[in-house]
PDB file of N, CA and C in Angstrom:
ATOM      1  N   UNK A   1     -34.329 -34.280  29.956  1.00  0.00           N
ATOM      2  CA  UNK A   1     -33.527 -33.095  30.071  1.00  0.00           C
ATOM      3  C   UNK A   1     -34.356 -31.879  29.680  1.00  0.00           C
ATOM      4  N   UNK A   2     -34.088 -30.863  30.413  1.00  0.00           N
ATOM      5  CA  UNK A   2     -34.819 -29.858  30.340  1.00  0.00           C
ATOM      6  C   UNK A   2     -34.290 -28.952  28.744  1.00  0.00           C
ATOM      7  N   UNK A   3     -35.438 -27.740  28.423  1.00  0.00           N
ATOM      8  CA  UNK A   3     -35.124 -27.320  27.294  1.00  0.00           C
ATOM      9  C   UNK A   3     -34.118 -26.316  28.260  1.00  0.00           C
ATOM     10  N   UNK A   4     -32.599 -25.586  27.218  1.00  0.00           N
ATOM     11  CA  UNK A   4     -32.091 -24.768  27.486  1.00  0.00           C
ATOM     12  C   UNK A   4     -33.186 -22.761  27.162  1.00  0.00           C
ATOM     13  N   UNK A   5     -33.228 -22.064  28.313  1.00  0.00           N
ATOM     14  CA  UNK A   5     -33.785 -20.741  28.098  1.00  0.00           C
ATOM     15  C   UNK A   5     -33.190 -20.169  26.690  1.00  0.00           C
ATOM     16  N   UNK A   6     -33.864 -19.355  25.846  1.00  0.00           N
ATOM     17  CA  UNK A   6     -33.547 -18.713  24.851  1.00  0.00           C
ATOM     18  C   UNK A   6     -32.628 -17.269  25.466  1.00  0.00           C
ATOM     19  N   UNK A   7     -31.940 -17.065  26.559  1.00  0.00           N
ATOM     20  CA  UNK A   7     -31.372 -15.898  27.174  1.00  0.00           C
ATOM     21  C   UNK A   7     -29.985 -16.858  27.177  1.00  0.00           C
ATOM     22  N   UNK A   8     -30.169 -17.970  27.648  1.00  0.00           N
ATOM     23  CA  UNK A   8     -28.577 -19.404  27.748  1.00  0.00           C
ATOM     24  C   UNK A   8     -27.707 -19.464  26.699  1.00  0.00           C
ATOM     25  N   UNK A   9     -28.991 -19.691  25.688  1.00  0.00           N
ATOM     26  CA  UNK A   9     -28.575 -19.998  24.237  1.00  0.00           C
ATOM     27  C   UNK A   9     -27.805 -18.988  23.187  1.00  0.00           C
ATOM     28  N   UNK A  10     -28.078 -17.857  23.454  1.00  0.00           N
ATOM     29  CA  UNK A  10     -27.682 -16.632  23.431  1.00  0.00           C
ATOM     30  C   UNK A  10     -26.783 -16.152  23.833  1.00  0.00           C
ATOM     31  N   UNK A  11     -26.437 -16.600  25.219  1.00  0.00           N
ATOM     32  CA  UNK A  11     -25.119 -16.203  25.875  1.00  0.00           C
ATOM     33  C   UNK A  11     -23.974 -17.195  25.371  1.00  0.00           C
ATOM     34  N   UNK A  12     -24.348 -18.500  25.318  1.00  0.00           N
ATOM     35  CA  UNK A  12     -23.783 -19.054  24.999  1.00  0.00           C
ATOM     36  C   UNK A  12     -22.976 -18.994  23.535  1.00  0.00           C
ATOM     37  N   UNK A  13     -23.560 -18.675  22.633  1.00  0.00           N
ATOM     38  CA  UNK A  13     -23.429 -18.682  21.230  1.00  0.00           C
ATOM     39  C   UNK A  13     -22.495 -17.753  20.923  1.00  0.00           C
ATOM     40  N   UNK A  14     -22.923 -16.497  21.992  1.00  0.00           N
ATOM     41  CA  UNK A  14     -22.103 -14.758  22.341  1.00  0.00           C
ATOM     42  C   UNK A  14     -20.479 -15.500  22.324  1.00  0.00           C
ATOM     43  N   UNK A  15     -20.743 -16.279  23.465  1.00  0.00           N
ATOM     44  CA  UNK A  15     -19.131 -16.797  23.938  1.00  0.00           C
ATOM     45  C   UNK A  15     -18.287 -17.273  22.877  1.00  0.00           C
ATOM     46  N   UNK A  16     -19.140 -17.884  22.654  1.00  0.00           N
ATOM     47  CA  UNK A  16     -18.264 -18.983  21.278  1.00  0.00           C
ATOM     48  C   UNK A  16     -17.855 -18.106  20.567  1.00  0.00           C
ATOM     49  N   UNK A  17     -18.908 -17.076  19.499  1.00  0.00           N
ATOM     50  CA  UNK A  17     -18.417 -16.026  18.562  1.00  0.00           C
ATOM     51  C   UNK A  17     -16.862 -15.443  19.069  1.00  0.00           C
ATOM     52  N   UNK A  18     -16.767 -14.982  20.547  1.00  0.00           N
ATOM     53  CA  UNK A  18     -16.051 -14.405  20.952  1.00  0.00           C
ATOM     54  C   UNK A  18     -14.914 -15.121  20.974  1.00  0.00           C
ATOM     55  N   UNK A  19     -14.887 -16.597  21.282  1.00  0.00           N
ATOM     56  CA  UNK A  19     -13.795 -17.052  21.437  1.00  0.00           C
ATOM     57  C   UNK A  19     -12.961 -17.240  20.269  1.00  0.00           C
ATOM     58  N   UNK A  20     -13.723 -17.890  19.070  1.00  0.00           N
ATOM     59  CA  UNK A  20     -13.315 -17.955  17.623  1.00  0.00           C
ATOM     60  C   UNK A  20     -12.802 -16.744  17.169  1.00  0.00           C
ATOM     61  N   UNK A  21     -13.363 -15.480  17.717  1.00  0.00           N
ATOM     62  CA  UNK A  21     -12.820 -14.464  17.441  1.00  0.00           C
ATOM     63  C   UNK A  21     -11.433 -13.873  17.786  1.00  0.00           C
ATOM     64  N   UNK A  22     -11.275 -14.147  18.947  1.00  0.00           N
ATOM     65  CA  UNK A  22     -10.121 -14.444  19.732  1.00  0.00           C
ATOM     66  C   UNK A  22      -8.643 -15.135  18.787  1.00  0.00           C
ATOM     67  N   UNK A  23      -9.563 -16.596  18.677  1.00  0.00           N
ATOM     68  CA  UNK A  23      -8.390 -17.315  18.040  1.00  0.00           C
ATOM     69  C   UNK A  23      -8.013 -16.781  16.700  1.00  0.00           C
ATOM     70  N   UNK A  24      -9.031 -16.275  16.361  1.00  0.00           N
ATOM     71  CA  UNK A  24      -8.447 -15.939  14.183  1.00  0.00           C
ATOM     72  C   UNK A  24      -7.686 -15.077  14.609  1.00  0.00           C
ATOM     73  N   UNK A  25      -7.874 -14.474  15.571  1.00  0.00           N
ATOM     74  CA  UNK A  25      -7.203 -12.593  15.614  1.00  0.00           C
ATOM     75  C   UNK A  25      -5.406 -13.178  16.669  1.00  0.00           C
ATOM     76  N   UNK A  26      -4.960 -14.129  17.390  1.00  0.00           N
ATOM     77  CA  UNK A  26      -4.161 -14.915  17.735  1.00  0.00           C
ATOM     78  C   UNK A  26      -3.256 -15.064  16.283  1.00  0.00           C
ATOM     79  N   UNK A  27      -4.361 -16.321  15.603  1.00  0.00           N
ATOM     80  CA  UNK A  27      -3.348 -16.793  14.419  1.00  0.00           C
ATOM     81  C   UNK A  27      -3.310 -15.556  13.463  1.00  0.00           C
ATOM     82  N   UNK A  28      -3.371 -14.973  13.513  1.00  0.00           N
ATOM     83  CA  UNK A  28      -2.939 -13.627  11.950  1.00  0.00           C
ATOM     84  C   UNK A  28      -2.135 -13.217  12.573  1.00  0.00           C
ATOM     85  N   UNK A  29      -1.704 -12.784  14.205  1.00  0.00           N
ATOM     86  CA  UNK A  29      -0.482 -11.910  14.497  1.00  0.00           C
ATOM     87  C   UNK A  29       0.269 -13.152  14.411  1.00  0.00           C
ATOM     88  N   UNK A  30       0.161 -14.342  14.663  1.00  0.00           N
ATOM     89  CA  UNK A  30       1.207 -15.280  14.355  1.00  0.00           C
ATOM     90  C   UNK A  30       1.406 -15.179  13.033  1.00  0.00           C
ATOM     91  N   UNK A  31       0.793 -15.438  12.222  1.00  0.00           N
ATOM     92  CA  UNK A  31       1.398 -15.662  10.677  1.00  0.00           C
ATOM     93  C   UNK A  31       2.211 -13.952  10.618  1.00  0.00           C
ATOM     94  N   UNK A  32       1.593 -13.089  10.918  1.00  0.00           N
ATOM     95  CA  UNK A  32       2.280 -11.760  10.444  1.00  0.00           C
ATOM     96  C   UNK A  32       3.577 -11.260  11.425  1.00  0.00           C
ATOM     97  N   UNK A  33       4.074 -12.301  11.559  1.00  0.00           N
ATOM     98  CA  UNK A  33       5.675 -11.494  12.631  1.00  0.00           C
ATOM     99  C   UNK A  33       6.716 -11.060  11.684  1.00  0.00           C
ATOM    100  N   UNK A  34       6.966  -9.771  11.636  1.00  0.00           N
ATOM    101  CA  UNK A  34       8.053  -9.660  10.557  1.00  0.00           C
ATOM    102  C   UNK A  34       9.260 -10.041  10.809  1.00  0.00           C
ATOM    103  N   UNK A  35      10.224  -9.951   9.739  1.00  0.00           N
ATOM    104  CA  UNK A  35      11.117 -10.769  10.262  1.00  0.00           C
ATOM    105  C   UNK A  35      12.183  -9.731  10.696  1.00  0.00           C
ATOM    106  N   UNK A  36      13.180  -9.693  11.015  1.00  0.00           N
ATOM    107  CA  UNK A  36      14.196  -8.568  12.408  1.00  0.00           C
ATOM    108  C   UNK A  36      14.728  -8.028  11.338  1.00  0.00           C
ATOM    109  N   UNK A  37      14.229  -6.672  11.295  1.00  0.00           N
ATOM    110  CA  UNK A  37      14.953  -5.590  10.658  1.00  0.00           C
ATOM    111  C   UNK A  37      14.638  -5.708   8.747  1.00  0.00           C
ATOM    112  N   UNK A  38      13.630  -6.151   8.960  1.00  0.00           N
ATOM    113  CA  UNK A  38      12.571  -6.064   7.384  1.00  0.00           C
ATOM    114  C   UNK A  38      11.787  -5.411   7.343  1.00  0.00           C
ATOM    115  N   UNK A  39      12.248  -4.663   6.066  1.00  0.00           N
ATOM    116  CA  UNK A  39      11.214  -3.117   5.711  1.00  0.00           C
ATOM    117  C   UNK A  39       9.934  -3.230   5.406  1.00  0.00           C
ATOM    118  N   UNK A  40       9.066  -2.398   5.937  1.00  0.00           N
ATOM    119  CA  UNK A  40       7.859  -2.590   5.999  1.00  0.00           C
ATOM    120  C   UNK A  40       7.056  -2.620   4.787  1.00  0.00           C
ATOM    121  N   UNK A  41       7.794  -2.173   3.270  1.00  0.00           N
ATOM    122  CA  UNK A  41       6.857  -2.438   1.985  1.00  0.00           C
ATOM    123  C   UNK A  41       8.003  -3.156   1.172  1.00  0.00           C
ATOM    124  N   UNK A  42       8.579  -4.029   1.324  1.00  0.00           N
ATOM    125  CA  UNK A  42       9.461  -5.493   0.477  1.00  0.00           C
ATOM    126  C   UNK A  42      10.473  -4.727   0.064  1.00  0.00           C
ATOM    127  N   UNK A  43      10.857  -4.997  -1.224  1.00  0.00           N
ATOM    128  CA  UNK A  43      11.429  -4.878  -2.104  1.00  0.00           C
ATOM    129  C   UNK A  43      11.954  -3.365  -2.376  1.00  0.00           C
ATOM    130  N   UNK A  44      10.823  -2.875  -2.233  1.00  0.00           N
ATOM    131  CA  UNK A  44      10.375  -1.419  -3.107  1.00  0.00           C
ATOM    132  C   UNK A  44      11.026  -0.359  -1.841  1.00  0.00           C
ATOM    133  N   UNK A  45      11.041  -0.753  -0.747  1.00  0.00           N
ATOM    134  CA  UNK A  45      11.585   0.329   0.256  1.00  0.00           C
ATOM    135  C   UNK A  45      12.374   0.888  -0.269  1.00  0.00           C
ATOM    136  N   UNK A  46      13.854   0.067  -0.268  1.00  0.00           N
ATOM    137  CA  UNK A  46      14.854   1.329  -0.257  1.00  0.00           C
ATOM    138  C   UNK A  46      15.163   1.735  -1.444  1.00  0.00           C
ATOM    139  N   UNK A  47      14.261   1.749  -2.685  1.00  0.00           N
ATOM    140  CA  UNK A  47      14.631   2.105  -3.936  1.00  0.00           C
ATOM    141  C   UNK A  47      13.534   3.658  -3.804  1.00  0.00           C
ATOM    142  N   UNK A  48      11.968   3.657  -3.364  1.00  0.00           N
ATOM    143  CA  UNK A  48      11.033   4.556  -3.422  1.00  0.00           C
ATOM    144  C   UNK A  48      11.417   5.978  -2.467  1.00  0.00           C
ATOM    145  N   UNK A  49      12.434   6.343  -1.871  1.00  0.00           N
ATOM    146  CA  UNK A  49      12.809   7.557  -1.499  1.00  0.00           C
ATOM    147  C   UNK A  49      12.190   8.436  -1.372  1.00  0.00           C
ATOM    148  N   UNK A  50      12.449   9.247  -2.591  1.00  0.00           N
ATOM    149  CA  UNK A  50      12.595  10.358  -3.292  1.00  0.00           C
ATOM    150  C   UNK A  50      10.957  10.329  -3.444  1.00  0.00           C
ATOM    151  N   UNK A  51       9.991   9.233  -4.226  1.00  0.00           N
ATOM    152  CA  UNK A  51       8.645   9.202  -4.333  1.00  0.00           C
ATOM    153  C   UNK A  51       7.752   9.279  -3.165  1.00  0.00           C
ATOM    154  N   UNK A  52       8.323   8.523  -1.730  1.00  0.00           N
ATOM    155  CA  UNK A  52       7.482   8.765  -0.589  1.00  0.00           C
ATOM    156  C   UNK A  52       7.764  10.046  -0.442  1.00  0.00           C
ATOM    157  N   UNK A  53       8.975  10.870  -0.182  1.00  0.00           N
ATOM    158  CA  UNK A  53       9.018  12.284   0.142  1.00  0.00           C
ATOM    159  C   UNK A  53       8.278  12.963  -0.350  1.00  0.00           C
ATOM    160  N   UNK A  54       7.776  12.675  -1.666  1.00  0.00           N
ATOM    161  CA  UNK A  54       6.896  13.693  -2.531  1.00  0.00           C
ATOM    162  C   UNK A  54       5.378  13.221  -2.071  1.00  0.00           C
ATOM    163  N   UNK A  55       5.061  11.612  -1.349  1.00  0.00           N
ATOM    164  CA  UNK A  55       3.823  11.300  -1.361  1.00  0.00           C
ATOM    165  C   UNK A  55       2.633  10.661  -2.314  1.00  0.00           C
ATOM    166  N   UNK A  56       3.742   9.933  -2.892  1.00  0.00           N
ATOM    167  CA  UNK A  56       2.842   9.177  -4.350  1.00  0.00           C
ATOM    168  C   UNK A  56       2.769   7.973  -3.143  1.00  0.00           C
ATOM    169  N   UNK A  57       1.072   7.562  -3.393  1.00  0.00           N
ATOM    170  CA  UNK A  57       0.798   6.430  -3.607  1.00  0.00           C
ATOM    171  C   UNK A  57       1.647   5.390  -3.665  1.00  0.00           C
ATOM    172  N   UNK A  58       1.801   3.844  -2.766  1.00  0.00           N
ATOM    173  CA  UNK A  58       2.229   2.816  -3.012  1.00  0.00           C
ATOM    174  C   UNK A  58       2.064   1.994  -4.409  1.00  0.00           C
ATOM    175  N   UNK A  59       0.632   2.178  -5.133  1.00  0.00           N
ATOM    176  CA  UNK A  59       1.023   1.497  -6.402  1.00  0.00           C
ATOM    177  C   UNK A  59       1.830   2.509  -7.370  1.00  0.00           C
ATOM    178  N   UNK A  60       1.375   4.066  -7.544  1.00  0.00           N
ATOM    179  CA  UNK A  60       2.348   4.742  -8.374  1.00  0.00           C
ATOM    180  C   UNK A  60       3.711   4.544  -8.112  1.00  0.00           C
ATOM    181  N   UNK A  61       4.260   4.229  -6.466  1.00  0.00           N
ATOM    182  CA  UNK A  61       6.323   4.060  -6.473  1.00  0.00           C
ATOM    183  C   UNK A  61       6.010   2.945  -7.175  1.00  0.00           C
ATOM    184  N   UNK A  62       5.476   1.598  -7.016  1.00  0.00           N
ATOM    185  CA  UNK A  62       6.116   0.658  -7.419  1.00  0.00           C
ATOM    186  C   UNK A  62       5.903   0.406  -9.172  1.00  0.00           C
ATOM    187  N   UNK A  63       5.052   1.287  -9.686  1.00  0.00           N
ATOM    188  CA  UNK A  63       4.783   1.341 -11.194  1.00  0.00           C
ATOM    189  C   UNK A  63       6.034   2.088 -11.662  1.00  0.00           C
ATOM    190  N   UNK A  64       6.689   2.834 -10.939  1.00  0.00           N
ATOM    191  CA  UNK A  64       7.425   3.699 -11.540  1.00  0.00           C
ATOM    192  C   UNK A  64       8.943   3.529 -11.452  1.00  0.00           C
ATOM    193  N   UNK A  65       8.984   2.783 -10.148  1.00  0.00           N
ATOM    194  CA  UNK A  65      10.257   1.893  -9.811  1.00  0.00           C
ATOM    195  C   UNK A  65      10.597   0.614 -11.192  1.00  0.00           C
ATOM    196  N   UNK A  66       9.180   0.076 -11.250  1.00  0.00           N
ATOM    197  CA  UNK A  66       9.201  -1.019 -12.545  1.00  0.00           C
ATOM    198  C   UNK A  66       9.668  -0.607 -13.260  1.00  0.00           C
ATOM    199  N   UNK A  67       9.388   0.219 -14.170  1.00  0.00           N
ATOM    200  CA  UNK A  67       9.941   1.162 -15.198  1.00  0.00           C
ATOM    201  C   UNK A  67      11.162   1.802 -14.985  1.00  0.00           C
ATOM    202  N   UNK A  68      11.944   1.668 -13.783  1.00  0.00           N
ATOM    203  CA  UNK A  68      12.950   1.620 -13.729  1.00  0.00           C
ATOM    204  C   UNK A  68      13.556   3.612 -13.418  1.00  0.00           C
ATOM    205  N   UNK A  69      11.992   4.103 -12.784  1.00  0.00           N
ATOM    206  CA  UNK A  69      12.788   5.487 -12.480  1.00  0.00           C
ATOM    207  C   UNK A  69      12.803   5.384 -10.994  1.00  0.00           C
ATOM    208  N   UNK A  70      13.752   6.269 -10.586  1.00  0.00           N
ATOM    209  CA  UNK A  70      13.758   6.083  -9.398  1.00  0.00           C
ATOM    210  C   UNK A  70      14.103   7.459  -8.748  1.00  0.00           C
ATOM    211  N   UNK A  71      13.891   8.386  -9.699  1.00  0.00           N
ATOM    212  CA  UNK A  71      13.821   9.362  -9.077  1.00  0.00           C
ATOM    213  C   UNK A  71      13.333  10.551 -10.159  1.00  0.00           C
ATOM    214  N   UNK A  72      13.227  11.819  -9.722  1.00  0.00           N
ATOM    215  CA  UNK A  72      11.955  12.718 -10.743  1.00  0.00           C
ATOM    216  C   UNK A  72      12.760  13.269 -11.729  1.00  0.00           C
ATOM    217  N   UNK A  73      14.062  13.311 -11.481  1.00  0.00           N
ATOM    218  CA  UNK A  73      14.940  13.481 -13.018  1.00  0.00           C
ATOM    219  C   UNK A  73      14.781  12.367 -13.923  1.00  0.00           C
ATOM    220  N   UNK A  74      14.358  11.387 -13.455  1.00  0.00           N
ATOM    221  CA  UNK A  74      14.423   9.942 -14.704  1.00  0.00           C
ATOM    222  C   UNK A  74      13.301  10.399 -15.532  1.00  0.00           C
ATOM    223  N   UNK A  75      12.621  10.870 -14.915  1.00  0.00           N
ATOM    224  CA  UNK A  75      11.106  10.973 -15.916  1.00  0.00           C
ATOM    225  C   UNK A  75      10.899  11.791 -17.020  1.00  0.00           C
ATOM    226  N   UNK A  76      12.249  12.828 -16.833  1.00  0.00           N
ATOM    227  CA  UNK A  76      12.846  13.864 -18.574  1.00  0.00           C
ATOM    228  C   UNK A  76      12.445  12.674 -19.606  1.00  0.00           C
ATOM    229  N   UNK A  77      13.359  11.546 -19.354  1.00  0.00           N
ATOM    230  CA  UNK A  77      13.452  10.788 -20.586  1.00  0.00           C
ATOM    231  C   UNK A  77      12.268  10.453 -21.068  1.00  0.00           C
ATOM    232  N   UNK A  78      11.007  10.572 -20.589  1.00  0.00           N
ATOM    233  CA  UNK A  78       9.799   9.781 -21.021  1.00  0.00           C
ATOM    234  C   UNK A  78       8.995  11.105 -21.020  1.00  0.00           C
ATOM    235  N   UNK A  79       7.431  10.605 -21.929  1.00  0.00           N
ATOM    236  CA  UNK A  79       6.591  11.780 -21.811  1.00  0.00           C
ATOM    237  C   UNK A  79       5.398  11.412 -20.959  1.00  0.00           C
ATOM    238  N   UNK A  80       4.960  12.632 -20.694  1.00  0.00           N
ATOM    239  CA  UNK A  80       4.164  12.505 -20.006  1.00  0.00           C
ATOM    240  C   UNK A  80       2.202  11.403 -19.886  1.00  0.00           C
ATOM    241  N   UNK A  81       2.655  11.211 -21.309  1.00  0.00           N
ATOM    242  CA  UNK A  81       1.630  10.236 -21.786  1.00  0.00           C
ATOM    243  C   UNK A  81       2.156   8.971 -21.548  1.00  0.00           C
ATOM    244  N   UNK A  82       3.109   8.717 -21.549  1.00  0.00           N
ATOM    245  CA  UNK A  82       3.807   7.005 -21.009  1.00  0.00           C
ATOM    246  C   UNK A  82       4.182   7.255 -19.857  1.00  0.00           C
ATOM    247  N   UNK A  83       3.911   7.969 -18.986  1.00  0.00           N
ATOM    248  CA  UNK A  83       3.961   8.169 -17.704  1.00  0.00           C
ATOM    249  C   UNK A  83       2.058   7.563 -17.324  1.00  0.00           C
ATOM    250  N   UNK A  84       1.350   8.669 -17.762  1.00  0.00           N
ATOM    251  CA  UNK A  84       0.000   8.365 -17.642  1.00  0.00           C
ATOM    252  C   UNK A  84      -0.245   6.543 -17.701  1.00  0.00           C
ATOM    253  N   UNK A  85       0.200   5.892 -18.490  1.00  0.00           N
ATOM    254  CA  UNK A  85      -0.080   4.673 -19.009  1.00  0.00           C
ATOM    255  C   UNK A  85       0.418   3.710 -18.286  1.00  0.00           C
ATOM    256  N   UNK A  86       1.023   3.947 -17.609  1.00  0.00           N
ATOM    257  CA  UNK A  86       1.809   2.894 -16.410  1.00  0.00           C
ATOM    258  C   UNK A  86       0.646   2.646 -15.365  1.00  0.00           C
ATOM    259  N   UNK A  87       0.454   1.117 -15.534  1.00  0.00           N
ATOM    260  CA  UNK A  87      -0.030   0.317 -14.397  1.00  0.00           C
ATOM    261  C   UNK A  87      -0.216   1.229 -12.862  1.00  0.00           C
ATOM    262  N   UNK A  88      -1.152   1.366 -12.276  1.00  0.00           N
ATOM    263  CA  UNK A  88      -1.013   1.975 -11.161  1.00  0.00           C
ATOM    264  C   UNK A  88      -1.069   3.630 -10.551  1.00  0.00           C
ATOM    265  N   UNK A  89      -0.670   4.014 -11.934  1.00  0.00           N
ATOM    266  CA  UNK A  89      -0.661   5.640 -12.080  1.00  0.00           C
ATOM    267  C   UNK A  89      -1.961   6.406 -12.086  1.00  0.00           C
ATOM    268  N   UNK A  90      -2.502   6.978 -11.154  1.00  0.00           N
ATOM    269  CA  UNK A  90      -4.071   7.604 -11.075  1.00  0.00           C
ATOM    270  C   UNK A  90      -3.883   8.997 -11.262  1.00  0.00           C
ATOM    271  N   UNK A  91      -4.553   9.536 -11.155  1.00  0.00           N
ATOM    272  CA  UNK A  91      -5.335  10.995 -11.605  1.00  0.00           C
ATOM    273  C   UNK A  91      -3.962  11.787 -10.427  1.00  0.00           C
ATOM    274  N   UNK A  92      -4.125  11.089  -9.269  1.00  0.00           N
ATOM    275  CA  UNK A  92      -3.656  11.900  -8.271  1.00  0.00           C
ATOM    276  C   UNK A  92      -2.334  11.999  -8.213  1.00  0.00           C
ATOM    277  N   UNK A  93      -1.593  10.842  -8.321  1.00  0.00           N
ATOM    278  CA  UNK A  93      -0.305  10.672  -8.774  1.00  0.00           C
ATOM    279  C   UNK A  93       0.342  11.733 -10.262  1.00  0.00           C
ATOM    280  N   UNK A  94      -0.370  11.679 -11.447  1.00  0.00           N
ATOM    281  CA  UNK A  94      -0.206  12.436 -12.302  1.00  0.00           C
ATOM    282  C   UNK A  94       0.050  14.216 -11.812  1.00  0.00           C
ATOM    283  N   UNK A  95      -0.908  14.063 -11.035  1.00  0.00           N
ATOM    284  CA  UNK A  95      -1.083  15.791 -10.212  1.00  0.00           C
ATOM    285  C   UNK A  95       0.160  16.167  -9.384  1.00  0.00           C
ATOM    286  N   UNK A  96       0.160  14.870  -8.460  1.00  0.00           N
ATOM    287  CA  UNK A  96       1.990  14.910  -7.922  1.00  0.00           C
ATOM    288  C   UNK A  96       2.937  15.876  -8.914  1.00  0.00           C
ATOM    289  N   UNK A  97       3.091  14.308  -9.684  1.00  0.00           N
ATOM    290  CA  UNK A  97       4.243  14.390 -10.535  1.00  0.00           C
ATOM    291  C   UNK A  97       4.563  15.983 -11.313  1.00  0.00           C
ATOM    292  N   UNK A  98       3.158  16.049 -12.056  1.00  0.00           N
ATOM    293  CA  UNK A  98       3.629  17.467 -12.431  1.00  0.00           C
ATOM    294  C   UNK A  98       3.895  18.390 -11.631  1.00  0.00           C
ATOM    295  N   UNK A  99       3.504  18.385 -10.568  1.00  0.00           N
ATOM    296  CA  UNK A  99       3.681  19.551  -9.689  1.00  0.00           C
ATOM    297  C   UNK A  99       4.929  19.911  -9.181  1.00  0.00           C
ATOM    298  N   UNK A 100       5.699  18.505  -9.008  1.00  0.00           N
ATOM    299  CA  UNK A 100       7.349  18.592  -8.850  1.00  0.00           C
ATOM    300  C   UNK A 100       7.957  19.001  -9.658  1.00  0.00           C
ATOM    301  N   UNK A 101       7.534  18.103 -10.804  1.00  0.00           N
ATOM    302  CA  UNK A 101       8.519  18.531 -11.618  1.00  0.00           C
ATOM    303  C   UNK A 101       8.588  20.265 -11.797  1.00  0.00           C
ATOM    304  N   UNK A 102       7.541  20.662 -12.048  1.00  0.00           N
ATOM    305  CA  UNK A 102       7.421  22.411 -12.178  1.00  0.00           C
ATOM    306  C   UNK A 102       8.296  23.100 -11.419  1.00  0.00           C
ATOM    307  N   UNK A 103       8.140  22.362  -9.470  1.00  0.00           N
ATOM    308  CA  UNK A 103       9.016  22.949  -8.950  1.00  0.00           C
ATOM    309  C   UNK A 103      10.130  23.024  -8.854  1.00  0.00           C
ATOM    310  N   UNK A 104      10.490  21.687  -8.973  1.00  0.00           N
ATOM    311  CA  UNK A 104      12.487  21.290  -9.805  1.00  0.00           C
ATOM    312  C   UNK A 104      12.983  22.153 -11.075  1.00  0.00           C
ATOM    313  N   UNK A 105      11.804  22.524 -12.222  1.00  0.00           N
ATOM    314  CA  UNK A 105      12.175  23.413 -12.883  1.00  0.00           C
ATOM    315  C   UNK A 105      12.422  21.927 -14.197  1.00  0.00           C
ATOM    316  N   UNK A 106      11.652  20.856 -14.149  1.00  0.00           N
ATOM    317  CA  UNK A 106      11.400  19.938 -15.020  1.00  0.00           C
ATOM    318  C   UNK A 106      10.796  19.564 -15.949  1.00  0.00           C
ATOM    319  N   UNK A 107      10.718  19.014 -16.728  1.00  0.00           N
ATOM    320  CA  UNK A 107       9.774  18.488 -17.716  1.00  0.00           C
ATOM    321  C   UNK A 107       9.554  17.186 -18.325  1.00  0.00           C
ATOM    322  N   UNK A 108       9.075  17.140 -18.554  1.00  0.00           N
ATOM    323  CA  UNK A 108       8.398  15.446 -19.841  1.00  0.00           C
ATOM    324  C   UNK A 108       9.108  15.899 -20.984  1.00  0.00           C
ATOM    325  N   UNK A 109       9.576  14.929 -21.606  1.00  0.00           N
ATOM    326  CA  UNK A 109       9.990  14.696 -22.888  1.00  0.00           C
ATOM    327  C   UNK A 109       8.664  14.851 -23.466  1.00  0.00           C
ATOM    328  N   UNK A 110       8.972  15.657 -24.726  1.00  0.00           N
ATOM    329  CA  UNK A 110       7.680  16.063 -25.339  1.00  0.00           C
ATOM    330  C   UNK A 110       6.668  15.408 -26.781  1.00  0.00           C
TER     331      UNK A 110
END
């Protein structure tokens, strides 16, 4: 049997990559079918409102949902340093937050 050309071997190998590629990218839209009329971030949808309107970050709603606020009047009760300290809460989120609150005419417990 003859040797296969190094241009064959190549094409060939091309194909395969492609096909495997094919199939992984097949099975992930299979595993990922949502299910009819399920919100696109779990749990946390219809509680985070008020926080997407303002534009926090997905881990800041759900750090802040944990803690059980669910909206920018809850956050009177706490200060702004146990705000900082919550799981998830970054630099940018902090910048949010105050900025609403200022405009609501709000504050941190002090």
């Amino acid at each position: 049997m003859a040797k296969q050309s190094p241009a064959k071997t190549k094409m060939l190998a091309s194909q395969a990559k492609k096909t495997a590629a094919a199939n992984r990218a097949a099975k992930l839209a299979r595993s990922h079918v949502p299910s009819q009329g399920a919100p696109p971030e779990d749990d946390y949808f219809d509680q985070d409102g008020q926080w997407r309107e303002i534009g926090l970050a997905a881990p800041a709603r759900r750090a802040l949902i944990d803690e059980g606020f669910y909206q920018l009047s809850d956050l009177r009760k706490v200060s702004l340093a146990a705000v900082k300290d919550l799981h998830g809460m970054g630099p940018n989120a902090i910048r949010i937050l105050v900025a609403e609150m200022k405009k609501q005419d709000l504050s941190f417990r002090g």
